[in-house]
PDB file of N, CA and C in Angstrom:
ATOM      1  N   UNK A   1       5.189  26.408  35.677  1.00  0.00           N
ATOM      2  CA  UNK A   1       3.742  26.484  35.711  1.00  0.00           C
ATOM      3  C   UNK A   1       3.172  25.479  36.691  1.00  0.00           C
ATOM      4  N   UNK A   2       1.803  25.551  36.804  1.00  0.00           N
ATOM      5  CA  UNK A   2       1.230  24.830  38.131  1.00  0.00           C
ATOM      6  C   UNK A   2       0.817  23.541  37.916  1.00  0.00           C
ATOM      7  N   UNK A   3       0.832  22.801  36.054  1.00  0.00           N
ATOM      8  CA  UNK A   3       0.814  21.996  35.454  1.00  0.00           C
ATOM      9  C   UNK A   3       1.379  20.949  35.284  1.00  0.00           C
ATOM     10  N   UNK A   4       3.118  21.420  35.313  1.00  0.00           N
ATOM     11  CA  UNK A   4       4.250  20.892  34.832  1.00  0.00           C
ATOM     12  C   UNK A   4       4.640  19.864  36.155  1.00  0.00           C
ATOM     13  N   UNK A   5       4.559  19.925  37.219  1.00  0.00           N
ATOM     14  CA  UNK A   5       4.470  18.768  38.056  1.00  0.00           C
ATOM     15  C   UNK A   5       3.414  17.693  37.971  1.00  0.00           C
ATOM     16  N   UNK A   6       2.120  17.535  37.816  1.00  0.00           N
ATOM     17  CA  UNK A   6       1.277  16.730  37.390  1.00  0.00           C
ATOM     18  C   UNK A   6       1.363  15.794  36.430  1.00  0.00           C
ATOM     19  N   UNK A   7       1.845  16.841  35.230  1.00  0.00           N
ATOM     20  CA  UNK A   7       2.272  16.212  33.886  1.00  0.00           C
ATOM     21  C   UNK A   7       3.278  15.224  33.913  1.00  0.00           C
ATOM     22  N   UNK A   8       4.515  15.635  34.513  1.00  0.00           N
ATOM     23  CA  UNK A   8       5.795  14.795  35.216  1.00  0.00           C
ATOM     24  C   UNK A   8       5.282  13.764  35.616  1.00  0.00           C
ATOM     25  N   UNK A   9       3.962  13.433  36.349  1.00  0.00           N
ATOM     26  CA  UNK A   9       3.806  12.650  37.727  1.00  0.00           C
ATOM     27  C   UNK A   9       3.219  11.038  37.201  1.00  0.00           C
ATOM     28  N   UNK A  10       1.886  11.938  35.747  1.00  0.00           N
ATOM     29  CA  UNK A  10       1.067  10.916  34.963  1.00  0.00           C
ATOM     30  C   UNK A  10       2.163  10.353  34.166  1.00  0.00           C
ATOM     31  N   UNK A  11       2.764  10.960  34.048  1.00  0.00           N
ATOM     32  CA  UNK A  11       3.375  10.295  32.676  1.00  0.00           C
ATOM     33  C   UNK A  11       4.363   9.145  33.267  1.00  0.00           C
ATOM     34  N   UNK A  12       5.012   9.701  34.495  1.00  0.00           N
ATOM     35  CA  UNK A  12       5.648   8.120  35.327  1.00  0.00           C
ATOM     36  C   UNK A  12       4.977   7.372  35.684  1.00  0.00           C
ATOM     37  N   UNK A  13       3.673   7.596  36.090  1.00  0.00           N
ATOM     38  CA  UNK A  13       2.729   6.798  36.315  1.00  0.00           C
ATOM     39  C   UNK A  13       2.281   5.765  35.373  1.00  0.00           C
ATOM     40  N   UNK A  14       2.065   6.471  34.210  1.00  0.00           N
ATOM     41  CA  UNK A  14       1.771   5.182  32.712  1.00  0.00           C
ATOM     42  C   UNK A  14       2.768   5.038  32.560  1.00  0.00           C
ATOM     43  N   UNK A  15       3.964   5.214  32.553  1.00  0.00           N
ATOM     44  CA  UNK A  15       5.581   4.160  32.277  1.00  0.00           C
ATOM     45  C   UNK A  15       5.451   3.389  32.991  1.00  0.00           C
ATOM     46  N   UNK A  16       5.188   3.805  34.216  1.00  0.00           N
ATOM     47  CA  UNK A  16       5.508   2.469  35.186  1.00  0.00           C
ATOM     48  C   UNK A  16       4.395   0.948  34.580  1.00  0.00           C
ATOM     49  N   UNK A  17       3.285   1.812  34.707  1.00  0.00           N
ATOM     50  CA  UNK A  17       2.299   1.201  34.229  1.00  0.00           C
ATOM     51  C   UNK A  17       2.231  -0.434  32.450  1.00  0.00           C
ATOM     52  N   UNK A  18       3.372   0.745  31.459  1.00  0.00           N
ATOM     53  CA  UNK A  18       3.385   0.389  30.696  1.00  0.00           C
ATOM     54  C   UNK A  18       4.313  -0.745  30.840  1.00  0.00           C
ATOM     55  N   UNK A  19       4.731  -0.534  31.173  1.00  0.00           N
ATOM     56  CA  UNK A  19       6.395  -1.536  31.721  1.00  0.00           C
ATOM     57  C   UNK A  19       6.065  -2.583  32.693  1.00  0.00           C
ATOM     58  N   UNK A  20       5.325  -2.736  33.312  1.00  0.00           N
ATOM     59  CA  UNK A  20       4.419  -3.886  34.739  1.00  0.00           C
ATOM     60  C   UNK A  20       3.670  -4.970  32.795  1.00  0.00           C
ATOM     61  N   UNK A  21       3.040  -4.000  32.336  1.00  0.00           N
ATOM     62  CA  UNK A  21       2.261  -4.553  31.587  1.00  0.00           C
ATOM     63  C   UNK A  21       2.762  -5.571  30.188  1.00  0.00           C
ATOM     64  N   UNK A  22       4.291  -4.483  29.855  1.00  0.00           N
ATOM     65  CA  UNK A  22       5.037  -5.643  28.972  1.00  0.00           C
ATOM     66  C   UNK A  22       5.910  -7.147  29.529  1.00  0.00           C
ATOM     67  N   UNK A  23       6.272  -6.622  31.056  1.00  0.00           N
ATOM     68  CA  UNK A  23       6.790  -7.857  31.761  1.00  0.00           C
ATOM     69  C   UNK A  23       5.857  -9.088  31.570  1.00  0.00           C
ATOM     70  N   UNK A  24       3.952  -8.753  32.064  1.00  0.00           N
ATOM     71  CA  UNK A  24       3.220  -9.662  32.111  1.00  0.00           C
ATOM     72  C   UNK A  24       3.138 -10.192  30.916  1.00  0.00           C
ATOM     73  N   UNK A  25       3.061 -10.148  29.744  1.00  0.00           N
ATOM     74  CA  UNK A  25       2.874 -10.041  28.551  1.00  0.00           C
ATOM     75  C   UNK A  25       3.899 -10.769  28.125  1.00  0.00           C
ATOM     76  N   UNK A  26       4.901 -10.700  28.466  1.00  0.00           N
ATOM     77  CA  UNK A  26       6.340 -12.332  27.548  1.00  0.00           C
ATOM     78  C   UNK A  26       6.687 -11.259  26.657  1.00  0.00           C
ATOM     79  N   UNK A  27       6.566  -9.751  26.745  1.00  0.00           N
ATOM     80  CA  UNK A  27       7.051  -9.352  25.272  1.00  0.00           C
ATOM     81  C   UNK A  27       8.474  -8.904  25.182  1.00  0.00           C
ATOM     82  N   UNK A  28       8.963  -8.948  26.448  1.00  0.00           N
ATOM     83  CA  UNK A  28      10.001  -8.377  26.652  1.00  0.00           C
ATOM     84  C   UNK A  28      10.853  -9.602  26.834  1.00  0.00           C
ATOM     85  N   UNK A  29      10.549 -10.572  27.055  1.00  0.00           N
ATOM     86  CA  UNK A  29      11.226 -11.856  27.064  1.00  0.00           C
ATOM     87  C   UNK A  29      11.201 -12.841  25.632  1.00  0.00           C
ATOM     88  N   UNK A  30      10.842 -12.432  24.790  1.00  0.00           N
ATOM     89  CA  UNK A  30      10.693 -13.121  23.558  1.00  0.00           C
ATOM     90  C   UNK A  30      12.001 -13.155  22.879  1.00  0.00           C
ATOM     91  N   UNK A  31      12.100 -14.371  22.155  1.00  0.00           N
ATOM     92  CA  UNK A  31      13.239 -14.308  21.351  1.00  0.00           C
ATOM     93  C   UNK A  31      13.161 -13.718  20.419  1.00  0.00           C
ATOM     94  N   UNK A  32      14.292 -13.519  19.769  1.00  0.00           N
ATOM     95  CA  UNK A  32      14.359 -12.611  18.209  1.00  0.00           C
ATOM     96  C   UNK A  32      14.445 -13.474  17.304  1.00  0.00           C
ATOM     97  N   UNK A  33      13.743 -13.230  16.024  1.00  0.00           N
ATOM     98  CA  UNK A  33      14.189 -13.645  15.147  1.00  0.00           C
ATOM     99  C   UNK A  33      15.311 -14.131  14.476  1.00  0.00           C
ATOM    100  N   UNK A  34      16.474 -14.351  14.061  1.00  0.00           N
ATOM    101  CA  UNK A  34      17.985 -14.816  13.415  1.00  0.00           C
ATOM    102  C   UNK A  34      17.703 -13.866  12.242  1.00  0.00           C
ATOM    103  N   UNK A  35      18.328 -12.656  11.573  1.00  0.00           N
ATOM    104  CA  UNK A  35      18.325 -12.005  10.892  1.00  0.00           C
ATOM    105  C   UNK A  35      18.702 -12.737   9.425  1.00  0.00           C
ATOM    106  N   UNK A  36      18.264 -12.725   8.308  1.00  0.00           N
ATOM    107  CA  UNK A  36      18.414 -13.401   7.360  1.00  0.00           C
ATOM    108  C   UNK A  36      19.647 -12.574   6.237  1.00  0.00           C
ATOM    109  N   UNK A  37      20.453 -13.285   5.516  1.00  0.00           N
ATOM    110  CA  UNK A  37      21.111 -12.512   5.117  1.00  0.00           C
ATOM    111  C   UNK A  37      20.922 -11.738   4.124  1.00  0.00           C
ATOM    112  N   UNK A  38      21.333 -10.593   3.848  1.00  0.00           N
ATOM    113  CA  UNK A  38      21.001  -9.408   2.832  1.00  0.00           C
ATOM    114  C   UNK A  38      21.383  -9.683   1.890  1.00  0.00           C
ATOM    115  N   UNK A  39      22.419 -10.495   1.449  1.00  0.00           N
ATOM    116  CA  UNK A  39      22.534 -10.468   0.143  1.00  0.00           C
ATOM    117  C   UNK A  39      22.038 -10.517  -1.019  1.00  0.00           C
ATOM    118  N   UNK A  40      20.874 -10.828  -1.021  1.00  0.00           N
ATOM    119  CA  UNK A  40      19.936 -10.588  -2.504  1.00  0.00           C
ATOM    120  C   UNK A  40      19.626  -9.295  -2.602  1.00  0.00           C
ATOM    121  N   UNK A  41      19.277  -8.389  -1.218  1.00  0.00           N
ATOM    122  CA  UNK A  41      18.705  -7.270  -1.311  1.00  0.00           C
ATOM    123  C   UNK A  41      19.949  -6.359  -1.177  1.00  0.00           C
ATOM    124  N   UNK A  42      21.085  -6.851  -1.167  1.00  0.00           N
ATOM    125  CA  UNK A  42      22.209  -5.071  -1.098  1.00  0.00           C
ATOM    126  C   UNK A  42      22.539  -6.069  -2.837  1.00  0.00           C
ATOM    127  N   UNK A  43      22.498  -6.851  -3.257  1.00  0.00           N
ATOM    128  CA  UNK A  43      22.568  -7.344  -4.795  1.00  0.00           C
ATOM    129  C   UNK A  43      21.509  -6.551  -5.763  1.00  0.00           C
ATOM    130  N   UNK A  44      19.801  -6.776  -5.137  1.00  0.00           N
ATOM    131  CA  UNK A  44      19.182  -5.687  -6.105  1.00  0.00           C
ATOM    132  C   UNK A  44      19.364  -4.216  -6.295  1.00  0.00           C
ATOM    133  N   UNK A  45      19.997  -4.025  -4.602  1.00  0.00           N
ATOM    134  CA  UNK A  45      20.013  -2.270  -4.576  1.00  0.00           C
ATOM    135  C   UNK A  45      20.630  -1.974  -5.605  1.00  0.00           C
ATOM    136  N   UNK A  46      22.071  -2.447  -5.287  1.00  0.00           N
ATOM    137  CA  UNK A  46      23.328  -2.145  -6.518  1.00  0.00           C
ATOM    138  C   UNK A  46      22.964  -2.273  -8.052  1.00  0.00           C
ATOM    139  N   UNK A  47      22.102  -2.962  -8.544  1.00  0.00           N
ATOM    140  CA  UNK A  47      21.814  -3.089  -9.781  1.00  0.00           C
ATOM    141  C   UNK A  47      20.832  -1.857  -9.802  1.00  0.00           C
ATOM    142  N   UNK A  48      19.869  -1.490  -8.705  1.00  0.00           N
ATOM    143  CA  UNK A  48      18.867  -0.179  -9.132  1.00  0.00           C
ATOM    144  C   UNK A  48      19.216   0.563  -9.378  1.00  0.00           C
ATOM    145  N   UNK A  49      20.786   1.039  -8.624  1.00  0.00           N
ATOM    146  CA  UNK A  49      22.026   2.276  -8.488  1.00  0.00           C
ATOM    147  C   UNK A  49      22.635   1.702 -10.042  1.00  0.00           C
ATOM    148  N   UNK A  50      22.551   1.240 -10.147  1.00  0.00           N
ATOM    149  CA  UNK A  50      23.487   1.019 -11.974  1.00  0.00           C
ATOM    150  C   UNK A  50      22.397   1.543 -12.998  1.00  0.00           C
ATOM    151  N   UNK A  51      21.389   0.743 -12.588  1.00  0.00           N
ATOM    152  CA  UNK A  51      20.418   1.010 -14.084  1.00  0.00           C
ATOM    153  C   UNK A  51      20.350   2.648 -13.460  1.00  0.00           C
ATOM    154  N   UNK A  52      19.927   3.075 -12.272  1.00  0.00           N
ATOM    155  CA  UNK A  52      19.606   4.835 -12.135  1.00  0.00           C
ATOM    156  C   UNK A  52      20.740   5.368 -12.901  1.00  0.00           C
ATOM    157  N   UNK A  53      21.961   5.223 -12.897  1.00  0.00           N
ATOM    158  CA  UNK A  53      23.149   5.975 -13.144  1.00  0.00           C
ATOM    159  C   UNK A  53      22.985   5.800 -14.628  1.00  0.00           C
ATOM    160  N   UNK A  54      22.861   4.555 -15.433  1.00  0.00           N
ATOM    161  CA  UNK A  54      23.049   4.710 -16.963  1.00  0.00           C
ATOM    162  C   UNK A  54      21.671   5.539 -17.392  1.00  0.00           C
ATOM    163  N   UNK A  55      20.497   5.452 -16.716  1.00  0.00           N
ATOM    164  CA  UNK A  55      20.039   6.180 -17.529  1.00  0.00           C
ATOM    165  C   UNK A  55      19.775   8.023 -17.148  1.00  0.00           C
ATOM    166  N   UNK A  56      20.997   8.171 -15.930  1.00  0.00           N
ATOM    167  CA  UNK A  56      20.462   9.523 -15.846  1.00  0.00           C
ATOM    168  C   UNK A  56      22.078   9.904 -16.614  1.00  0.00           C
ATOM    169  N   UNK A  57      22.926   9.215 -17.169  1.00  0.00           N
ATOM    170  CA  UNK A  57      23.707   9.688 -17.996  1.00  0.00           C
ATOM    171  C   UNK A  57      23.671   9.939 -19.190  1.00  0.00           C
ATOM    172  N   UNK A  58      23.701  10.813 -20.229  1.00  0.00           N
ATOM    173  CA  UNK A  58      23.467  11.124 -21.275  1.00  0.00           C
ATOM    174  C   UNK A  58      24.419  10.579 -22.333  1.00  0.00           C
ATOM    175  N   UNK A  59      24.061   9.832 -23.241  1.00  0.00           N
ATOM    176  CA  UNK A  59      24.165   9.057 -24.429  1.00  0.00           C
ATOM    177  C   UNK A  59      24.988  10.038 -25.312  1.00  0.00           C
ATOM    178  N   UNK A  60      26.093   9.385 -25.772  1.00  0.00           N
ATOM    179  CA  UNK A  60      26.930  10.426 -26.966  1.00  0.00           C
ATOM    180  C   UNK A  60      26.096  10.184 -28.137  1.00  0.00           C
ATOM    181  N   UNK A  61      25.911  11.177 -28.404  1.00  0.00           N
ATOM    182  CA  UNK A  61      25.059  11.308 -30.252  1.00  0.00           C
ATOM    183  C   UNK A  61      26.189  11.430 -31.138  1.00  0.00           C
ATOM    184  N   UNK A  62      25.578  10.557 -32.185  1.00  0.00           N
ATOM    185  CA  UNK A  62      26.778  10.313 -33.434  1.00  0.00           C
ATOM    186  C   UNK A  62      26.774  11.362 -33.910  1.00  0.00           C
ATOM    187  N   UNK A  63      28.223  11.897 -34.125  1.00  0.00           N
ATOM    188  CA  UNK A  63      28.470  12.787 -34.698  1.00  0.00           C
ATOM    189  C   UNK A  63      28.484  12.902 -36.469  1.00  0.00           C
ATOM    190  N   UNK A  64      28.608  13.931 -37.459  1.00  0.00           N
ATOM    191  CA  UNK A  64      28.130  14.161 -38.819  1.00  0.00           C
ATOM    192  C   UNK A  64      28.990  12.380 -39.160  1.00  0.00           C
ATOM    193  N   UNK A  65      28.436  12.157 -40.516  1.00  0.00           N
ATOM    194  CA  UNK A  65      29.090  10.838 -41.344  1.00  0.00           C
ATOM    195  C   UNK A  65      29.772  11.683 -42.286  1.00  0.00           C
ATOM    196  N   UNK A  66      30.806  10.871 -42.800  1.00  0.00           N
ATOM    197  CA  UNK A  66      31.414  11.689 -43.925  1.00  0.00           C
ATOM    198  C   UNK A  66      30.252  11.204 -45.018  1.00  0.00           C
ATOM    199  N   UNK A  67      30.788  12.187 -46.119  1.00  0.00           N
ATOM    200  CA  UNK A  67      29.889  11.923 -47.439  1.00  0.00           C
ATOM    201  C   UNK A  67      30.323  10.931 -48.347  1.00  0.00           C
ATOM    202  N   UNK A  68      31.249  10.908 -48.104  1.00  0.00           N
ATOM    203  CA  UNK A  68      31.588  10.292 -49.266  1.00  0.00           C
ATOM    204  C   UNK A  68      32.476   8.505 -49.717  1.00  0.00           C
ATOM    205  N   UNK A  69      32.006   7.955 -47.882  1.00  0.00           N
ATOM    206  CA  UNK A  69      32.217   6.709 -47.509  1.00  0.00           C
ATOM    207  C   UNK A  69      31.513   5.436 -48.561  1.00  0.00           C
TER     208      UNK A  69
END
């Protein structure tokens, strides 16, 4: 279509654009954070996955008593 080159053209145009603009900006040069460790949170998951599992398992019901215990 007579579109589809134009479209191509803007859209490199604001990349380029966008990309000039994060260089100026320090955002692309910033440090990262130090990731903190998961262990409390893969510790709660596992307990959510336990309590989900006991209670989507069904409970044995006591069966008859004798009479005459």
């Amino acid at each position: 279509m007579y579109g589809d080159d134009i479209h191509l053209r803007l859209h490199r145009i604001r990349a380029e654009r966008l990309r000039r603009e994060a260089l100026r900006s320090g955002s692309a040069r910033r440090p990262r954070r130090p990731r903190r460790p998961r262990r409390l949170r893969s510790r709660l998951g596992w307990t959510l996955v336990e309590v989900g599992l006991r209670l989507a398992t069904p409970r044995p019901r006591p069966g008859p008593q004798p009479l005459g215990s």
